[in-house]
N, C-alpha and C. Protein backbone atom coordinates (compact mmCIF):
# COMPACT_ATOMS: atom_id res chain seq x y z
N UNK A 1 123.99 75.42 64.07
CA UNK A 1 123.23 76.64 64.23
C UNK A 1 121.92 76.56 63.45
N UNK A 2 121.97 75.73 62.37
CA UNK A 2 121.26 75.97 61.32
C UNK A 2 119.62 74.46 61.91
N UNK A 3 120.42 73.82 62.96
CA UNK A 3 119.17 73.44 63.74
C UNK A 3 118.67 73.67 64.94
N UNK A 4 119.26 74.63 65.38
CA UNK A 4 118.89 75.36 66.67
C UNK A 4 117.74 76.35 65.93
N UNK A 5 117.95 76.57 64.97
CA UNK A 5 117.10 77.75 63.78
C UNK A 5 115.67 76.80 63.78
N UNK A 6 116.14 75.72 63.35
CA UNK A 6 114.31 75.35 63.03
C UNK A 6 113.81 74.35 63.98
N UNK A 7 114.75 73.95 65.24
CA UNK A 7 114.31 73.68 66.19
C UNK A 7 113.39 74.59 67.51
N UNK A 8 113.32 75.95 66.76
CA UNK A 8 112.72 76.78 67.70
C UNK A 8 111.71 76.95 66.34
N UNK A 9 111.95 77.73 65.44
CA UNK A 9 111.33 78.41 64.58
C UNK A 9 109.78 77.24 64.10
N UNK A 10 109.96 75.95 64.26
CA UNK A 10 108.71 75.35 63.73
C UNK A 10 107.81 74.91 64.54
N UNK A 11 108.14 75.12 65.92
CA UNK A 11 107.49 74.96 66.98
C UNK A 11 106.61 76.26 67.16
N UNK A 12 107.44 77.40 67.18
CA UNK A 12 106.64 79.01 66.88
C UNK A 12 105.68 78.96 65.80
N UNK A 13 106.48 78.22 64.92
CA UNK A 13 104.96 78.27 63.65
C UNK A 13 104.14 77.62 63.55
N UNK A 14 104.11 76.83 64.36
CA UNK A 14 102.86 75.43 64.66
C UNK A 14 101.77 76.01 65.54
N UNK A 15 102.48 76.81 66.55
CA UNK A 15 101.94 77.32 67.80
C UNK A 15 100.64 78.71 67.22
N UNK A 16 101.75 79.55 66.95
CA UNK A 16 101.23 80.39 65.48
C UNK A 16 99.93 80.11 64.52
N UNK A 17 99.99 78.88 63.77
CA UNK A 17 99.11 78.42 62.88
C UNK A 17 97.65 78.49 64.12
N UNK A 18 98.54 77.64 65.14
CA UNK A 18 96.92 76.72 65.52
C UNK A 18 96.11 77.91 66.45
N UNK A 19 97.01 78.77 66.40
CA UNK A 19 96.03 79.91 67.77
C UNK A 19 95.41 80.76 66.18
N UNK A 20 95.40 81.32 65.20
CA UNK A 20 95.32 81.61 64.44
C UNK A 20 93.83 80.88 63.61
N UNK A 21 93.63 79.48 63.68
CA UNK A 21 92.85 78.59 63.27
C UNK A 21 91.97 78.39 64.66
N UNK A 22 92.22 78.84 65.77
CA UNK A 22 91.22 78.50 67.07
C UNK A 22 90.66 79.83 67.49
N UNK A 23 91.03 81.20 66.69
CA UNK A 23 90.53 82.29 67.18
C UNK A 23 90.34 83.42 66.07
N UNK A 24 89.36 82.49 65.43
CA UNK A 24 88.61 83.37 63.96
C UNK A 24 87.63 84.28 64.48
N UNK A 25 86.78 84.49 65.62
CA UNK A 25 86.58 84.80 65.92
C UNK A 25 86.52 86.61 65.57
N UNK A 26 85.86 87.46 65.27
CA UNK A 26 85.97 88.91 65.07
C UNK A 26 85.38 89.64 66.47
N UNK A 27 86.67 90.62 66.22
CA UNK A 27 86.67 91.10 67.84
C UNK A 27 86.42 92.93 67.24
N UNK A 28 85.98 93.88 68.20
CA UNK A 28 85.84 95.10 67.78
C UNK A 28 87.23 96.28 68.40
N UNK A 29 88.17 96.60 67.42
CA UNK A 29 89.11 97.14 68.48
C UNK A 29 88.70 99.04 67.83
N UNK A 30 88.70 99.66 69.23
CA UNK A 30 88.58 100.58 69.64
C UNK A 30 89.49 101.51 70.22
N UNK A 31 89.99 102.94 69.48
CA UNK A 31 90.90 103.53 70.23
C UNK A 31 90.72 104.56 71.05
N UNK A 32 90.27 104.56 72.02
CA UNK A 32 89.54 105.32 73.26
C UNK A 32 88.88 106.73 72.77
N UNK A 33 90.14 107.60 72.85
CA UNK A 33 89.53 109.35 72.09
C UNK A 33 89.14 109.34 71.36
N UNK A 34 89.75 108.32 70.50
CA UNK A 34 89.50 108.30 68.74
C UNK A 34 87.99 107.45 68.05
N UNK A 35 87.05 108.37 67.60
CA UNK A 35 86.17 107.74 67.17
C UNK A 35 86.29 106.49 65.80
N UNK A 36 86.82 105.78 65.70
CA UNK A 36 87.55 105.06 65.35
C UNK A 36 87.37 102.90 65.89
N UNK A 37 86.62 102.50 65.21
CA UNK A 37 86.15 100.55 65.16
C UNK A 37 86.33 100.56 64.28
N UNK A 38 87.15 99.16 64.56
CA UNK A 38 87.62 98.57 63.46
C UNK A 38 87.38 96.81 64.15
N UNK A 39 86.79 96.48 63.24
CA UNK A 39 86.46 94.61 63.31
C UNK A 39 87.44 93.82 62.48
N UNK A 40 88.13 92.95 63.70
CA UNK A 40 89.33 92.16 62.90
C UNK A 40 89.34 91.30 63.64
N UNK A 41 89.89 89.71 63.38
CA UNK A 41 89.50 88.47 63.68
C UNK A 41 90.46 88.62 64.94
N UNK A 42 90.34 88.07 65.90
CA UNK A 42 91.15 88.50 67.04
C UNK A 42 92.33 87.72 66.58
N UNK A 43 92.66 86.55 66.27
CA UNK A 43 94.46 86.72 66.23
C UNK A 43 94.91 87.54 65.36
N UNK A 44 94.75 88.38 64.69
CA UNK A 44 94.94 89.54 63.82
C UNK A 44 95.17 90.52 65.35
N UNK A 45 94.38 90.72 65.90
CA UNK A 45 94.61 91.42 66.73
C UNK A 45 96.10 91.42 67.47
N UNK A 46 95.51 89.71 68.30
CA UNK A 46 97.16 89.45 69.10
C UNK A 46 98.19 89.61 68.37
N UNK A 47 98.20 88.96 67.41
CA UNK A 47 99.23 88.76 66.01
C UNK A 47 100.04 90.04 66.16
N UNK A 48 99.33 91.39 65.64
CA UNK A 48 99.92 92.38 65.22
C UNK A 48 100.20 92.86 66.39
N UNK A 49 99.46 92.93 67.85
CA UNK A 49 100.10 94.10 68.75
C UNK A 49 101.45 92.66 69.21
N UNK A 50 101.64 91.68 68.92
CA UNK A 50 102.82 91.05 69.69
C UNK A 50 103.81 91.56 68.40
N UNK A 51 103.51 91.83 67.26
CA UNK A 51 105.02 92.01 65.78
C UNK A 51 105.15 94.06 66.46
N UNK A 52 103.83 94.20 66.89
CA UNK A 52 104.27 96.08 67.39
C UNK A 52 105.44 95.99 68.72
N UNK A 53 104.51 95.20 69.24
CA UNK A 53 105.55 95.01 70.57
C UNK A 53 107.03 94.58 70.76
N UNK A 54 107.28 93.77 69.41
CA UNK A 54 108.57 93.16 69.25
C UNK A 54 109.38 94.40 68.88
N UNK A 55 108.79 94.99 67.74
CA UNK A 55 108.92 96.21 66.76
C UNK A 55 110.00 97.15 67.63
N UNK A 56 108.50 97.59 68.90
CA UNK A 56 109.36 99.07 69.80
C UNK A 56 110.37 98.55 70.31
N UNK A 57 110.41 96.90 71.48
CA UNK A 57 111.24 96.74 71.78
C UNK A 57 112.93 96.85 70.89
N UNK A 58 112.86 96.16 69.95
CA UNK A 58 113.72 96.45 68.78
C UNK A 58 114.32 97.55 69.00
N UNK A 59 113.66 98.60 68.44
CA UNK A 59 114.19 100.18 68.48
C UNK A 59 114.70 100.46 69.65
N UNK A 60 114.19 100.48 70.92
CA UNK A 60 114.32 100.92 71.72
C UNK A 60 116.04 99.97 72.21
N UNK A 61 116.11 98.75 71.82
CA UNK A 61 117.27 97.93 71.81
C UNK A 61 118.51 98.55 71.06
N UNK A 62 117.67 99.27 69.72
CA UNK A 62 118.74 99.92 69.15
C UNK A 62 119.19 101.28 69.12
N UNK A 63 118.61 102.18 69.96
CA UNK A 63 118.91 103.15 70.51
C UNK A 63 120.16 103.00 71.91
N UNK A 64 119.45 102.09 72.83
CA UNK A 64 120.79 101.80 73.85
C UNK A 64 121.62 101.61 73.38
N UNK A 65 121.87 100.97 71.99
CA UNK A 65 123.32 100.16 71.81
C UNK A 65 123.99 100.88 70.92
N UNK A 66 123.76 102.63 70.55
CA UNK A 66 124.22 103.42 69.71
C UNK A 66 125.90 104.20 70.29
N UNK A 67 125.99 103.56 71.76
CA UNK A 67 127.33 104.03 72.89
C UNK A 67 128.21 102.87 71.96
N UNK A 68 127.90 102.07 72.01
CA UNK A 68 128.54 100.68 71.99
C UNK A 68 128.87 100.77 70.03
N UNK A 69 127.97 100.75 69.66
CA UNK A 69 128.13 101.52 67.61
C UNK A 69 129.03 101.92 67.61
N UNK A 70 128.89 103.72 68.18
CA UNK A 70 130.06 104.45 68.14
C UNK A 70 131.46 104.02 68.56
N UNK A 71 131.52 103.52 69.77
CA UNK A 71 132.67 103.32 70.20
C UNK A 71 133.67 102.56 69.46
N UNK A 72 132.40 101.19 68.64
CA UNK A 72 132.74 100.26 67.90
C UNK A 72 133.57 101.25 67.18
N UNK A 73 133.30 102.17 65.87
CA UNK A 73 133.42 102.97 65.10
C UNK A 73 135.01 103.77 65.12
N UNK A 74 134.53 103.96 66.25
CA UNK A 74 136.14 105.08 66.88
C UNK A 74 136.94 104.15 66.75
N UNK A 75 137.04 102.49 67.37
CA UNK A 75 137.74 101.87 67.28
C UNK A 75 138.28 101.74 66.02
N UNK A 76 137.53 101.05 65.07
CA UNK A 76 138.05 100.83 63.91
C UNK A 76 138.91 101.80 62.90
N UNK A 77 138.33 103.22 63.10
CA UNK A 77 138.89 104.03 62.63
C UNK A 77 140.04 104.24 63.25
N UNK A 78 140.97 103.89 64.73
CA UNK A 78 141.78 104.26 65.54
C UNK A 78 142.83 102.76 64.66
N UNK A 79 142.34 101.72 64.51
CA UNK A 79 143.17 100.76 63.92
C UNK A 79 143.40 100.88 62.60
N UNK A 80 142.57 101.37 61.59
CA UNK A 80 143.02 101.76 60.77
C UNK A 80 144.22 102.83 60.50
N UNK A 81 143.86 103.64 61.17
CA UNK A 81 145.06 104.99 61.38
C UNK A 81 146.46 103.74 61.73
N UNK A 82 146.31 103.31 62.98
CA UNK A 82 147.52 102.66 63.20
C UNK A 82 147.90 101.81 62.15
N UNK A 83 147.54 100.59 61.89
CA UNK A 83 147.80 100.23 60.65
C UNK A 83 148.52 100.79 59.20
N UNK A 84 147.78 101.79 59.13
CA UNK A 84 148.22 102.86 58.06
C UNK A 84 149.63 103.40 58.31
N UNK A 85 150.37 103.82 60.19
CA UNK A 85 151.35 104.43 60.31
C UNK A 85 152.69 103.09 60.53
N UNK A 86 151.91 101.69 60.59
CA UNK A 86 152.65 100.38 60.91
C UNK A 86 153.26 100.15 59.75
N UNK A 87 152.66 100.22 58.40
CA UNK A 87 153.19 100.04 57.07
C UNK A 87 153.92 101.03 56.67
N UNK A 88 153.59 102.44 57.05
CA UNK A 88 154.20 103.23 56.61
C UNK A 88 156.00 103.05 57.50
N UNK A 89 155.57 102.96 58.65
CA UNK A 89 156.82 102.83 59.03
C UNK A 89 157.90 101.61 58.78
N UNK A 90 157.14 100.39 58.32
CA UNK A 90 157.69 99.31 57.88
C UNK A 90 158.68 99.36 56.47
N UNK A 91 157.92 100.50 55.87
CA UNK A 91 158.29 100.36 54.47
C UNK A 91 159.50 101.80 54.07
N UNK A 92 159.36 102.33 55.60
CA UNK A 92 160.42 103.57 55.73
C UNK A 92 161.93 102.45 56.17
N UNK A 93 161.69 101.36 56.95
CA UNK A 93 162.73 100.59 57.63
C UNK A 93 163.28 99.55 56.14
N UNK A 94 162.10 99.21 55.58
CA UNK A 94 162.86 98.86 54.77
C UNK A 94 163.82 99.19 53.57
N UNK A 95 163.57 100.83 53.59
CA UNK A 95 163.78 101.52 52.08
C UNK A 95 165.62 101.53 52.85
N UNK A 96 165.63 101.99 54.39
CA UNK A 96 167.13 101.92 54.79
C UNK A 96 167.81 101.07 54.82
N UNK A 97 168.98 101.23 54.22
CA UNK A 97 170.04 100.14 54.46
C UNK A 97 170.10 99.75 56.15
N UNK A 98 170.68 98.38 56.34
CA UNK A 98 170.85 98.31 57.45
C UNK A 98 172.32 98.65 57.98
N UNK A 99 172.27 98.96 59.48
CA UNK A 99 173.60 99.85 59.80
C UNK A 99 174.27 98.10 59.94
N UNK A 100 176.45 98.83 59.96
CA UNK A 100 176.86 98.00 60.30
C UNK A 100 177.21 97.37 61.96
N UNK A 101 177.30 96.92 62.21
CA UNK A 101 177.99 97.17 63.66
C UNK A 101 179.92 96.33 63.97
N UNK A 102 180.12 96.75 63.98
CA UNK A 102 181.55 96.80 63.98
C UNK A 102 181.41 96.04 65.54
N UNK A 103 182.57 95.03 65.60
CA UNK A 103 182.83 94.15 66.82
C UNK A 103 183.55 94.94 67.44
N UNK A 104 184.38 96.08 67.25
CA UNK A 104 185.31 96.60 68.62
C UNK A 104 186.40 96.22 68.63
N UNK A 105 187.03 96.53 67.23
CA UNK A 105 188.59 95.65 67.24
C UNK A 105 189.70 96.40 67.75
């Protein structure tokens, strides 16, 4: 696992570095209504709206999967309960003697 990790990850950061070093470049970003320029080297630009973009997706990943949380949740709490009534009942069977059973003479 631990080279599947930097078999992707140093290729991203190579890729990363060199667009970063090929696009110093200062670009003017502008937010339409908003009277509002701001001059920043354009991979600053790409850079940050691709970590925003990752960002929402994220959230928005972790909002769908709040069915799936819960349910997780209910579960665990539903095995715990059982668990809890498995020992209890284990330890009720063991406190009784065991019956005899007589062969039927």
């Amino acid at each position: 696992m631990r080279l599947v990790h930097w078999v992707v990850t140093v290729p991203v950061a190579v890729v990363v570095v060199l667009f970063a070093v090929s696009n110093r470049v200062g670009v003017a970003v502008t937010l339409w209504p908003l009277p509002v320029r701001l001059e920043a080297p354009l991979y600053l630009v790409v850079l940050l709206a691709l970590v925003v973009g990752f960002l929402v997706g994220e959230f928005i990943a972790w909002i769908n999967a709040g069915r799936a949380r819960r349910l997780a949740r209910e579960r665990a709490r539903r095995i715990a309960a059982l668990e809890h009534e498995l020992a209890a009942t284990q330890a009720r069977l063991s406190a009784t003697p065991p019956a005899r059973i007589d062969a039927g003479d």
